[in-house]
Each structure stands twice: as structure tokens, then as C-alpha cells.
C-alpha atoms as a PDB file:
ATOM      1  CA  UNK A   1     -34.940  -7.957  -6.637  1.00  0.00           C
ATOM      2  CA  UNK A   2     -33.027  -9.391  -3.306  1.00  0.00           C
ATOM      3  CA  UNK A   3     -30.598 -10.646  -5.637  1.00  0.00           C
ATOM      4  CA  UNK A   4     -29.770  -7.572  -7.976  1.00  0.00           C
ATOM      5  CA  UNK A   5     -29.876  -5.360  -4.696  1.00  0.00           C
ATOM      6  CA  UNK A   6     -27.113  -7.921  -3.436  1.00  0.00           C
ATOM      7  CA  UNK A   7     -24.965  -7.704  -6.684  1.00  0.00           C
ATOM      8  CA  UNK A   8     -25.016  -3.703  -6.363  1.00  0.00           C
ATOM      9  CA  UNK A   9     -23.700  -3.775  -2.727  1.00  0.00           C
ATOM     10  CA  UNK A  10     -20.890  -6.216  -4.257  1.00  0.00           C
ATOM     11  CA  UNK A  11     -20.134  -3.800  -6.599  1.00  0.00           C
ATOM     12  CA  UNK A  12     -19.869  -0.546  -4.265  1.00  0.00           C
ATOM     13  CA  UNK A  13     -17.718  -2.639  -1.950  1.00  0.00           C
ATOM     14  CA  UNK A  14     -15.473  -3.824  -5.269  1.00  0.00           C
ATOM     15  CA  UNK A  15     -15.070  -0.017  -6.114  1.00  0.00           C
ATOM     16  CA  UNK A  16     -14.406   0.508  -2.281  1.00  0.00           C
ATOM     17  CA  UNK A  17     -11.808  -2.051  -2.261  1.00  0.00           C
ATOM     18  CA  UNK A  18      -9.922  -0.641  -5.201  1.00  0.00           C
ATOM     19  CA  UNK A  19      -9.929   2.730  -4.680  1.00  0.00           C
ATOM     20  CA  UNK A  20      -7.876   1.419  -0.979  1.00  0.00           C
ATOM     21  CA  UNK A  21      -5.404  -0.532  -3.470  1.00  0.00           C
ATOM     22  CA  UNK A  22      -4.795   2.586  -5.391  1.00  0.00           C
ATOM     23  CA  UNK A  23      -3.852   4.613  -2.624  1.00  0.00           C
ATOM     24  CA  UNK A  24      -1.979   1.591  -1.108  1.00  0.00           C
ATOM     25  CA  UNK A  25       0.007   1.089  -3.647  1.00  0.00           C
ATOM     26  CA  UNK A  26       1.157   5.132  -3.924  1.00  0.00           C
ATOM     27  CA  UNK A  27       1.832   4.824  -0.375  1.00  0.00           C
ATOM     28  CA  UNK A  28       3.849   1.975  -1.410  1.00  0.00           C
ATOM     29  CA  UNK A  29       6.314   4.061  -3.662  1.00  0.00           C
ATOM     30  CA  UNK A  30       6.554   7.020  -1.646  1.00  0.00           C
ATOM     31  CA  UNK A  31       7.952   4.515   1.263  1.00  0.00           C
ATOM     32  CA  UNK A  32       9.793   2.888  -1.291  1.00  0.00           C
ATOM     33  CA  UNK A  33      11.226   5.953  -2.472  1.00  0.00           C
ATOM     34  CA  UNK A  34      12.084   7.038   1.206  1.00  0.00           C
ATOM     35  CA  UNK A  35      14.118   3.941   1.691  1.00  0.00           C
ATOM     36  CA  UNK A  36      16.402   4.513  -1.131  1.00  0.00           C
ATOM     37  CA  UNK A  37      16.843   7.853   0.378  1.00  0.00           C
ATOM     38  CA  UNK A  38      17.315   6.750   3.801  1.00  0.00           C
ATOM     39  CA  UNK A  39      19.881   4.172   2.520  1.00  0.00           C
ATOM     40  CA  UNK A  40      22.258   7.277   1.382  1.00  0.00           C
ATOM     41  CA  UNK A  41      21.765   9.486   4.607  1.00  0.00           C
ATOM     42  CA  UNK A  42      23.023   6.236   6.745  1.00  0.00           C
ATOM     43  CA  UNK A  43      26.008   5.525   4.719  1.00  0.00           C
ATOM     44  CA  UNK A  44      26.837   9.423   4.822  1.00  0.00           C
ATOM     45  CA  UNK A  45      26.739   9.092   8.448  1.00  0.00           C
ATOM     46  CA  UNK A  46      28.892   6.483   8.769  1.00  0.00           C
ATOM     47  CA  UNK A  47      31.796   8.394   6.311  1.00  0.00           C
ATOM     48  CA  UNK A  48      30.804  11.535   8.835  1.00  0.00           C
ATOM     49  CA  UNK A  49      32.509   8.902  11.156  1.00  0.00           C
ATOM     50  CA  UNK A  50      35.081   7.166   9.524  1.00  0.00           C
ATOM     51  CA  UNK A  51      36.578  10.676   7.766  1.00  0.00           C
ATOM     52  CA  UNK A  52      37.075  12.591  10.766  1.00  0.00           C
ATOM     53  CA  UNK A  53      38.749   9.798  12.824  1.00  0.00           C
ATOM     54  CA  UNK A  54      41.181   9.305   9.599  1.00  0.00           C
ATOM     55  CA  UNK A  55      41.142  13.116   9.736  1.00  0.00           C
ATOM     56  CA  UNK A  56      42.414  13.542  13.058  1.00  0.00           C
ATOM     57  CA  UNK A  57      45.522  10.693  12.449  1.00  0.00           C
ATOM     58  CA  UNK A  58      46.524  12.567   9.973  1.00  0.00           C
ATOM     59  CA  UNK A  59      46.366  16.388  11.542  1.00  0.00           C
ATOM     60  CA  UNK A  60      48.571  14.543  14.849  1.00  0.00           C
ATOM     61  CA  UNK A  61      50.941  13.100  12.027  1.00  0.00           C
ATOM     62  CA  UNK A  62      51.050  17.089  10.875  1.00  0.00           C
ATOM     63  CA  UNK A  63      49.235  16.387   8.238  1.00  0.00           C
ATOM     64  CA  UNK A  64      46.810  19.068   7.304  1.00  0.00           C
ATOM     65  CA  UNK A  65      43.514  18.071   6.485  1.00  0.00           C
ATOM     66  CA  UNK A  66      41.726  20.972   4.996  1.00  0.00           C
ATOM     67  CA  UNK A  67      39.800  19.556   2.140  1.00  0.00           C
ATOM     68  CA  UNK A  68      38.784  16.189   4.154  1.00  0.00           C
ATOM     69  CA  UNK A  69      37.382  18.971   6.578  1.00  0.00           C
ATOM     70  CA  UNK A  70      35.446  20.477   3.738  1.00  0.00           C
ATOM     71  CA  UNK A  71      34.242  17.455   3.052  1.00  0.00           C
ATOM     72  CA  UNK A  72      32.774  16.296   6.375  1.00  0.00           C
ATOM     73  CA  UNK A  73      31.113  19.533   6.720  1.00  0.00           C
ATOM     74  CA  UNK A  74      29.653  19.235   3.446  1.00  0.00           C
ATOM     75  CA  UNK A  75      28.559  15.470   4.673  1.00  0.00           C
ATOM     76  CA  UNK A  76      26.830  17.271   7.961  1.00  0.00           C
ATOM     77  CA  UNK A  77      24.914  20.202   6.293  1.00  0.00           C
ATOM     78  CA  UNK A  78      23.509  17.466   3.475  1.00  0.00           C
ATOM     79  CA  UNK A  79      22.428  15.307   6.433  1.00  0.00           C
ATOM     80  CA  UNK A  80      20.692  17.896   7.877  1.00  0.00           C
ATOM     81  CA  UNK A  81      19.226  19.577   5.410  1.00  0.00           C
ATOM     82  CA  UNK A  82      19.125  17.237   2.043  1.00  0.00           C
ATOM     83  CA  UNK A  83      21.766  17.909  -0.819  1.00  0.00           C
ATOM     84  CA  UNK A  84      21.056  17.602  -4.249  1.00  0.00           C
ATOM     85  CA  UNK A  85      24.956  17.831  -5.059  1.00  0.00           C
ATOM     86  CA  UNK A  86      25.519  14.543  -2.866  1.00  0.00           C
ATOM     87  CA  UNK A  87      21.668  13.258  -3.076  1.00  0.00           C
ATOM     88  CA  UNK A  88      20.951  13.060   0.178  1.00  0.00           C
ATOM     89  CA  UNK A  89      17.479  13.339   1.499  1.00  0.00           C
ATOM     90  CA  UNK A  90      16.468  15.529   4.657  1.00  0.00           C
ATOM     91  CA  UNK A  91      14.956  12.893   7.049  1.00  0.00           C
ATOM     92  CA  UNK A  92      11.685  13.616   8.764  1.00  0.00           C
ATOM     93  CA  UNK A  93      12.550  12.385  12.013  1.00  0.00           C
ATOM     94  CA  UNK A  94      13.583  14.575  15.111  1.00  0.00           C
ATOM     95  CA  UNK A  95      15.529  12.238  17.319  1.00  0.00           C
ATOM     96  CA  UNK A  96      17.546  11.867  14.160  1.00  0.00           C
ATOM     97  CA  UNK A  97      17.342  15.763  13.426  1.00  0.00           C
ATOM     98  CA  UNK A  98      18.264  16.865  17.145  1.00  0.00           C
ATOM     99  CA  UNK A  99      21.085  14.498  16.894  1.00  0.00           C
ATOM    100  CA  UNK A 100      22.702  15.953  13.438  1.00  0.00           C
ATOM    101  CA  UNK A 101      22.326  19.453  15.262  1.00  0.00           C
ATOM    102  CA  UNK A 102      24.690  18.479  18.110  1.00  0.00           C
ATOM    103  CA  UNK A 103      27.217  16.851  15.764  1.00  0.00           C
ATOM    104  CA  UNK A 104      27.198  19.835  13.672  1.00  0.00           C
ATOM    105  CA  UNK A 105      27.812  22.093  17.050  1.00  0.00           C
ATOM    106  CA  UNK A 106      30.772  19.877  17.999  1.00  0.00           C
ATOM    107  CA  UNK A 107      32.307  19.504  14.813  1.00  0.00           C
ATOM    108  CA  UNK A 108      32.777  23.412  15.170  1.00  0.00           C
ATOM    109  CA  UNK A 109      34.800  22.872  18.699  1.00  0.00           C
ATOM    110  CA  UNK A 110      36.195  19.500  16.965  1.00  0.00           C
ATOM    111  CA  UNK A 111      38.067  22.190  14.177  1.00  0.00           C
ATOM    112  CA  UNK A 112      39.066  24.275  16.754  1.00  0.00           C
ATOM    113  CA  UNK A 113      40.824  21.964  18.359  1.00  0.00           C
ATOM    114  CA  UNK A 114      42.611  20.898  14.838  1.00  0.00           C
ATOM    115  CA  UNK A 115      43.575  24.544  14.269  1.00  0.00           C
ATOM    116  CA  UNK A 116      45.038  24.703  17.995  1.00  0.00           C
ATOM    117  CA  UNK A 117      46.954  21.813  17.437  1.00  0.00           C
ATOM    118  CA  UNK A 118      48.267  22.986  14.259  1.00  0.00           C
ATOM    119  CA  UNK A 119      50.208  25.616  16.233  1.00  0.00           C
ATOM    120  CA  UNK A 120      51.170  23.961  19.669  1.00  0.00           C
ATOM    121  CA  UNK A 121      50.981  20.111  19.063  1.00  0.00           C
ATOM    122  CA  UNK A 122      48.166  17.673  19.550  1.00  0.00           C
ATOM    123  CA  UNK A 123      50.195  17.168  22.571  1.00  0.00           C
ATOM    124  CA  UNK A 124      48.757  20.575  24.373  1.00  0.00           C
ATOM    125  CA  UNK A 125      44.965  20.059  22.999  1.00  0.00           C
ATOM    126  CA  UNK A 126      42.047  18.042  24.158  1.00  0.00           C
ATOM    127  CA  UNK A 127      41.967  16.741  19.993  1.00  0.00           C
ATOM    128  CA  UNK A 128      42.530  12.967  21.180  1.00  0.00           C
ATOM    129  CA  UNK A 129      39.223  13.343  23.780  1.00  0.00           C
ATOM    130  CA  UNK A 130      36.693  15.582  21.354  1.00  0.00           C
ATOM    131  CA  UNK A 131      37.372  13.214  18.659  1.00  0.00           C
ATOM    132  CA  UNK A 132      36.263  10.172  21.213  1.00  0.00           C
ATOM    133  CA  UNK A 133      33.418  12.195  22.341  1.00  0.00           C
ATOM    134  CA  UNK A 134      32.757  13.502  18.159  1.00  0.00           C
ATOM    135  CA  UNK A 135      33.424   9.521  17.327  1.00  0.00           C
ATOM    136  CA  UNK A 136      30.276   8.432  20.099  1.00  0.00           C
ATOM    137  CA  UNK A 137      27.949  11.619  18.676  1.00  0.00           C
ATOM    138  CA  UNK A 138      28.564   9.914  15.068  1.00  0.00           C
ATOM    139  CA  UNK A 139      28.144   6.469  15.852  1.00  0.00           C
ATOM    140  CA  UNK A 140      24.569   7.107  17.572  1.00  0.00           C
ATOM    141  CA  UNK A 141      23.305   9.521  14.924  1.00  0.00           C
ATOM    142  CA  UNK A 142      23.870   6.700  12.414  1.00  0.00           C
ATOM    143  CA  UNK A 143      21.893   4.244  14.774  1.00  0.00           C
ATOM    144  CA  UNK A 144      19.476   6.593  14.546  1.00  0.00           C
ATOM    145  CA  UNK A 145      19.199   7.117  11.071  1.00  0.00           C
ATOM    146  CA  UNK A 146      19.074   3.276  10.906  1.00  0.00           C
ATOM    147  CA  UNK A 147      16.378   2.908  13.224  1.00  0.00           C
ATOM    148  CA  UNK A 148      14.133   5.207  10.863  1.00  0.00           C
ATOM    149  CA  UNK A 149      14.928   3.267   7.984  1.00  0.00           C
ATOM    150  CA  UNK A 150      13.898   0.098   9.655  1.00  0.00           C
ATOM    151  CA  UNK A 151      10.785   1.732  10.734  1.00  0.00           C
ATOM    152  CA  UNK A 152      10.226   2.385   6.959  1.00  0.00           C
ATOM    153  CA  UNK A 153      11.007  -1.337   6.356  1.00  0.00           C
ATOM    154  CA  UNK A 154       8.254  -2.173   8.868  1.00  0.00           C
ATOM    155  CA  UNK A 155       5.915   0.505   7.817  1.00  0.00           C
ATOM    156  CA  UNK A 156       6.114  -1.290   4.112  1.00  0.00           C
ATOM    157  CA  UNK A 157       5.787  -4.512   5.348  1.00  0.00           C
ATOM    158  CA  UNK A 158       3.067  -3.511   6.940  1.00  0.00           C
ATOM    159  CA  UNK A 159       1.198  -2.403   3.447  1.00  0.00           C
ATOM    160  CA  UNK A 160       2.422  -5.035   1.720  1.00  0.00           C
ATOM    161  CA  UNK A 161       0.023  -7.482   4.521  1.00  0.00           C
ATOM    162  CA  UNK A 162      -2.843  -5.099   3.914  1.00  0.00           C
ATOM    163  CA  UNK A 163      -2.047  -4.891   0.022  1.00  0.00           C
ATOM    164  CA  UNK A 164      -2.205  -8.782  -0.266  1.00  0.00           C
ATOM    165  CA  UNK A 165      -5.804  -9.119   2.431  1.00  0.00           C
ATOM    166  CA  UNK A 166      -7.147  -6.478   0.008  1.00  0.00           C
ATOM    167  CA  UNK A 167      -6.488  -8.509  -3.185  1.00  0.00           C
ATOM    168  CA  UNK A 168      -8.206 -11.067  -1.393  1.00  0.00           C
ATOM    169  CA  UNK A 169     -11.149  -9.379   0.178  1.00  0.00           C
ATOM    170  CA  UNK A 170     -11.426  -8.289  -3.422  1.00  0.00           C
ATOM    171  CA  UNK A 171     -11.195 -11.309  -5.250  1.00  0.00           C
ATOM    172  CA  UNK A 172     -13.436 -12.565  -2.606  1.00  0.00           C
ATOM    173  CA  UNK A 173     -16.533  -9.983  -3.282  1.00  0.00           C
ATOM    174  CA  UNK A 174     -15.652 -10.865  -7.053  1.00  0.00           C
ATOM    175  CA  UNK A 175     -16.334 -14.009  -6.659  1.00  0.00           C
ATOM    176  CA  UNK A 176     -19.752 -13.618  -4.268  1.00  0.00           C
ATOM    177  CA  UNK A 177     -20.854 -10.613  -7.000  1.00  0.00           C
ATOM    178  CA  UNK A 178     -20.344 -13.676 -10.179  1.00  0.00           C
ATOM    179  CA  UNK A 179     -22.340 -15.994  -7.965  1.00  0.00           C
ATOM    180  CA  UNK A 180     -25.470 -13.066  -7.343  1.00  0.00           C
ATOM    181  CA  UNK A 181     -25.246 -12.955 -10.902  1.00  0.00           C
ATOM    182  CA  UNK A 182     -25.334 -16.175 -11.747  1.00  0.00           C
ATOM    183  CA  UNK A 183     -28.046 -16.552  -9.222  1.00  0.00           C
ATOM    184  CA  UNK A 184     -30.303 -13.959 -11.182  1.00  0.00           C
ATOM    185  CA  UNK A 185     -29.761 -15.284 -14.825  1.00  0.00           C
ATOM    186  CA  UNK A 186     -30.247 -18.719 -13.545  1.00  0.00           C
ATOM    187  CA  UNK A 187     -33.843 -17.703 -12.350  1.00  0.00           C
ATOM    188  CA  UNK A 188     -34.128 -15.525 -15.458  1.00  0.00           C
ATOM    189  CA  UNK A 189     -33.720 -18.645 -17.746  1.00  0.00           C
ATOM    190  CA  UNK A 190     -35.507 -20.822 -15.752  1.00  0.00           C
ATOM    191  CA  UNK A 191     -38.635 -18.796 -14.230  1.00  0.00           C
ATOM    192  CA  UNK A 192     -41.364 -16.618 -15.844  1.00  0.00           C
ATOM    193  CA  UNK A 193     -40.526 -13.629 -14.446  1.00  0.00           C
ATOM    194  CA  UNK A 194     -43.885 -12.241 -14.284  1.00  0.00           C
ATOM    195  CA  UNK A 195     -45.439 -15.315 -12.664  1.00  0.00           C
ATOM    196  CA  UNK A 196     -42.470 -16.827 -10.705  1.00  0.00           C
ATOM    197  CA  UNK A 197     -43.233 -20.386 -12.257  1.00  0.00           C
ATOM    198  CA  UNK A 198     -40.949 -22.576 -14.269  1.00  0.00           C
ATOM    199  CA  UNK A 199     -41.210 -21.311 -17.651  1.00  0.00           C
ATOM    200  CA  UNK A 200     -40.469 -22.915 -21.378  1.00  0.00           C
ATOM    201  CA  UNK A 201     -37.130 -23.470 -20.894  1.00  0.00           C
ATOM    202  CA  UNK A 202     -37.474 -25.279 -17.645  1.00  0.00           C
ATOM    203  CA  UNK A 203     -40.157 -27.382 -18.821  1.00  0.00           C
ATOM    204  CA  UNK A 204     -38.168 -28.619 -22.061  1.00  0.00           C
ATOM    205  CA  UNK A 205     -34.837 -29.086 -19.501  1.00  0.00           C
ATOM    206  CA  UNK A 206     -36.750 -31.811 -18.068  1.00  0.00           C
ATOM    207  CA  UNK A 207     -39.197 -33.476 -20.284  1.00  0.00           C
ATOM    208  CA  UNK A 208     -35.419 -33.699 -22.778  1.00  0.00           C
ATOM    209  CA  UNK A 209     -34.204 -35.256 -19.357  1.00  0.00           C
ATOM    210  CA  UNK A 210     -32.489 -38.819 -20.419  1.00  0.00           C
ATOM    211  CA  UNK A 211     -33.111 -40.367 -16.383  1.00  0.00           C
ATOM    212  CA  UNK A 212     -36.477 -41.937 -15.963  1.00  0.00           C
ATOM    213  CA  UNK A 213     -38.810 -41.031 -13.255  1.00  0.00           C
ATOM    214  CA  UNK A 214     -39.084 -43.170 -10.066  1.00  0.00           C
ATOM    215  CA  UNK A 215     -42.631 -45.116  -9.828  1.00  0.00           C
ATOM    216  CA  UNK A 216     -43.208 -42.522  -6.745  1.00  0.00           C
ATOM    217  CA  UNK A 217     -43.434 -39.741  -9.560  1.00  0.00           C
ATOM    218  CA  UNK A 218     -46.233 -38.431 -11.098  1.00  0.00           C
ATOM    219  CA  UNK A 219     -46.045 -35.691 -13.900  1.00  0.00           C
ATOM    220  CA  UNK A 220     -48.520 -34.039 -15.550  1.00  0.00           C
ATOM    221  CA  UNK A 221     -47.925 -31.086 -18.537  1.00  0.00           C
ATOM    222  CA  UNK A 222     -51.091 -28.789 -18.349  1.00  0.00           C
ATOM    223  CA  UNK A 223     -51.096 -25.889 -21.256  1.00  0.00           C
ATOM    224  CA  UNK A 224     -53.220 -23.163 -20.681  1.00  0.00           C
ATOM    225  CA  UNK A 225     -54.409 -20.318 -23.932  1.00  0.00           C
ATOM    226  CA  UNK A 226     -54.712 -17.182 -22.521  1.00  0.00           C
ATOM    227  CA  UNK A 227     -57.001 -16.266 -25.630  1.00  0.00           C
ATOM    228  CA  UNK A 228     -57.194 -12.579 -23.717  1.00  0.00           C
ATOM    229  CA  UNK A 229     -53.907 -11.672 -22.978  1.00  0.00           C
ATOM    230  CA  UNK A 230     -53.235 -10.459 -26.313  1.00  0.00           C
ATOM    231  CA  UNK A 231     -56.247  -7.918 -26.384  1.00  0.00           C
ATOM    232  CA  UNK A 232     -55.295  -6.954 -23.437  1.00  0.00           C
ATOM    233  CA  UNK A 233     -51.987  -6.151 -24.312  1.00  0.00           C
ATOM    234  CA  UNK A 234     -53.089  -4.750 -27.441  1.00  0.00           C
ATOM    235  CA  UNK A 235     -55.720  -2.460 -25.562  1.00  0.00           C
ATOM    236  CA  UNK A 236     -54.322  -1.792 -22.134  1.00  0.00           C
ATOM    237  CA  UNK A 237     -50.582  -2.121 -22.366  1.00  0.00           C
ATOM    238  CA  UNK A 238     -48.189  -4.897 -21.324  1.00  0.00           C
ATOM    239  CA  UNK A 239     -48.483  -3.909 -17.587  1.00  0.00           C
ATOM    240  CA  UNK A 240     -52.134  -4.600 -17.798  1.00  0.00           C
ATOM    241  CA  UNK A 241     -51.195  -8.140 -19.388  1.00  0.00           C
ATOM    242  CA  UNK A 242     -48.370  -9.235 -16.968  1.00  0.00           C
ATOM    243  CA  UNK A 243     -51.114  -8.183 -14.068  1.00  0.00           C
ATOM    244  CA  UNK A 244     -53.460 -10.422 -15.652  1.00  0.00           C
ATOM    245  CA  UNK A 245     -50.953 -13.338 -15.893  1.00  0.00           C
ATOM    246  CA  UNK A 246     -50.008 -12.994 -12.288  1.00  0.00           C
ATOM    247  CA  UNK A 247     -54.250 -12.846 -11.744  1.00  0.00           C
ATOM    248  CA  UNK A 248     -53.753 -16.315 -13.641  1.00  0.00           C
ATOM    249  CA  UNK A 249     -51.116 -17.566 -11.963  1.00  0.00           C
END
């Protein structure tokens, strides 16, 4: 009874352990998922970056820029708010998000400053300085955005660790729940369940037993004919006979 009660826990803790792999392993591919995201919205930072310093050579070599400007504002909006045209995902992070809100603020005084010089020369516009100060905004929203996808990284090394202790813990309570059971059909093929003494099988496992006994040995085979126990059974029903064989015993 110990032993069966012993198996069931096994079980419920097998089931438990599971059920925790499942949702481990979802967890696993929305991170995963996440991180292939994440990888996009830090490259798109960095060409945030690069663009507009190549875009403000080229507006001080009177060079208009207007579709490179297009572009970078496209990059910031996606950044901020996820674009399915560029497939960029909206991070959920609000250093990150506070950051991309400044950027997009002085990008605004950044294009002023393009369209002033279009008229009177970079020469008479503080382009050179807001492009510095743009270039430092940029460079610190993509550290940022990198630090979040290492935090990913460490969040799903994190599951991985539990992933791999809960295989274990697993096969572990597999192999305890075999050994119960193997514990309970060992003393089912060996012991008279109703009596708790060796039964038939037992008895012919060593009497066919090729090793001799020791001289300190003594064995002795007693049979006993229970002449009653079938009228009993017959009469008063098999729990009536298994009491009177544990009466015997």
C-alpha cells in the first residue's frame, strides 16, 4: 500500500514536472522570437546613425538629401513604434523608449537646421554641433537597444539552466517511480498477498536454487490443505476466505 501510494506521488510530481517544461519551452520561443526582433531594431539604430552623419556631408557639400531624410524618419517612427514595411518590432523597454522619443524630437531641430543651411550656408548654422549632439543621442539609444537584447540573451540562458534541471528532476522521479514499481511487482511475485508470506513462486525460486546450503542451514517445506477454504469461499465470498487465510497465517 506504502509502495503504490509512493508510485502515485511520483506520478503527480512527473505530470508537475512536465506541465513546467511545456510552458518553459513556449517561454523559450517567445524569447527566441524577441531576439530576432531585437536583432533588427539594433541594426536600424545604428543606420539611424550612420545615415544622418552621411546625410549631413552631403547637405554641407550642397547636396540635398531629401529622400535619405525620408528614410531616417521612416527608420525613427519604426523604432518607436514597430513597422511591418521594414519589420521592425516595438521594444518593450522604456529606457530604450524614452530614448527613441528624444531622438525623434531632435531630429525635428536636426532638419531645421538642414533647411537653414540650404539657404545661408552650413557656415551660418549650428548643423556641424546638432549633428554631434544627434550623433551621441544615436549612439546611446543603440547601446540601449543592445543592452535589452542581451538581457533577452540572459533571460534565455537562464531557461535553458532550468529547462535542462527539469529534464533531470524528471528523469530522476522516472527513474524512483520504475523502482516503486518494481518494488511492488517484486513483492507481488514473490509474496501471498493475502498472507504476506513467500508464496509458490518463491518457494520453487529456491528449492530450483543450483548453490547448496551451508551445514548452518536447516530447511524444512511444510504444506498445509486448507480443506475449508473452498466452502468458505463458495458460501461466504472470497473476502471471508482471504480473512480466514490471514486467521491461518
Amino acid at each position: 500500500m506504502k509502495e503504490k501510494k509512493i508510485t502515485r506521488i511520483l506520478r503527480i510530481f512527473m505530470m508537475l514536472l512536465i506541465c513546467i517544461l511545456i510552458a518553459l519551452f513556449f517561454g523559450i520561443m517567445i524569447l527566441v522570437s524577441d531576439m530576432q526582433g531585437t536583432a533588427r531594431v539594433v541594426n536600424y539604430a545604428g543606420l539611424v546613425r550612420g545615415k544622418t552623419q552621411q546625410i549631413i556631408k552631403l547637405e554641407n557639400a550642397q547636396r540635398p538629401q531629401d529622400e535619405m531624410i525620408r528614410e531616417v524618419d521612416a527608420y525613427i517612427d519604426g523604432l518607436r513604434y514597430g513597422s511591418d514595411e521594414l519589420n521592425l518590432v516595438r521594444l518593450d523597454d522604456k529606457a530604450f523608449q524614452d530614448k527613441m522619443e528624444v531622438q525623434e524630437q531632435f531630429f525635428e531641430q536636426l532638419k531645421e537646421e538642414i533647411y537653414k543651411a540650404r539657404e545661408e550656408g552650413y557656415e551660418n548654422t549650428q548643423i556641424i554641433n546638432k549633428s554631434e549632439t544627434f550623433f551621441t543621442i544615436c549612439d546611446e539609444t543603440t547601446g540601449l537597444a543592445e543592452s535589452y537584447s542581451q538581457k533577452l540573451a540572459s533571460s534565455l540562458n537562464r531557461l535553458e539552466k532550468i529547462v535542462v534541471v527539469d529534464i533531470i528532476g524528471y528523469e530522476l522521479f522516472k527513474a524512483l517511480r520504475y523502482a516503486a514499481q518494481n518494488r511492488v511487482l517484486r513483492q507481488k511475485v514473490y509474496l501471498d498477498e493475502a498472507t504476506g508470506l513467500p508464496n509458490k513462486n518463491k518457494c520453487e525460486e529456491i528449492l530450483a536454487s543450483e548453490e547448496p546450503l551451508t551445514g548452518s542451514e536447516s530447511t524444512a517445506v511444510m504444506v498445509f490443505d486448507l480443506n475449508n477454504l473452498r466452502i468458505i469461499n463458495d458460501r461466504q465470498g472470497h473476502e471471508r476466505g482471504d480473512q480466514y487465510i490471514r486467521s491461518f497465517a
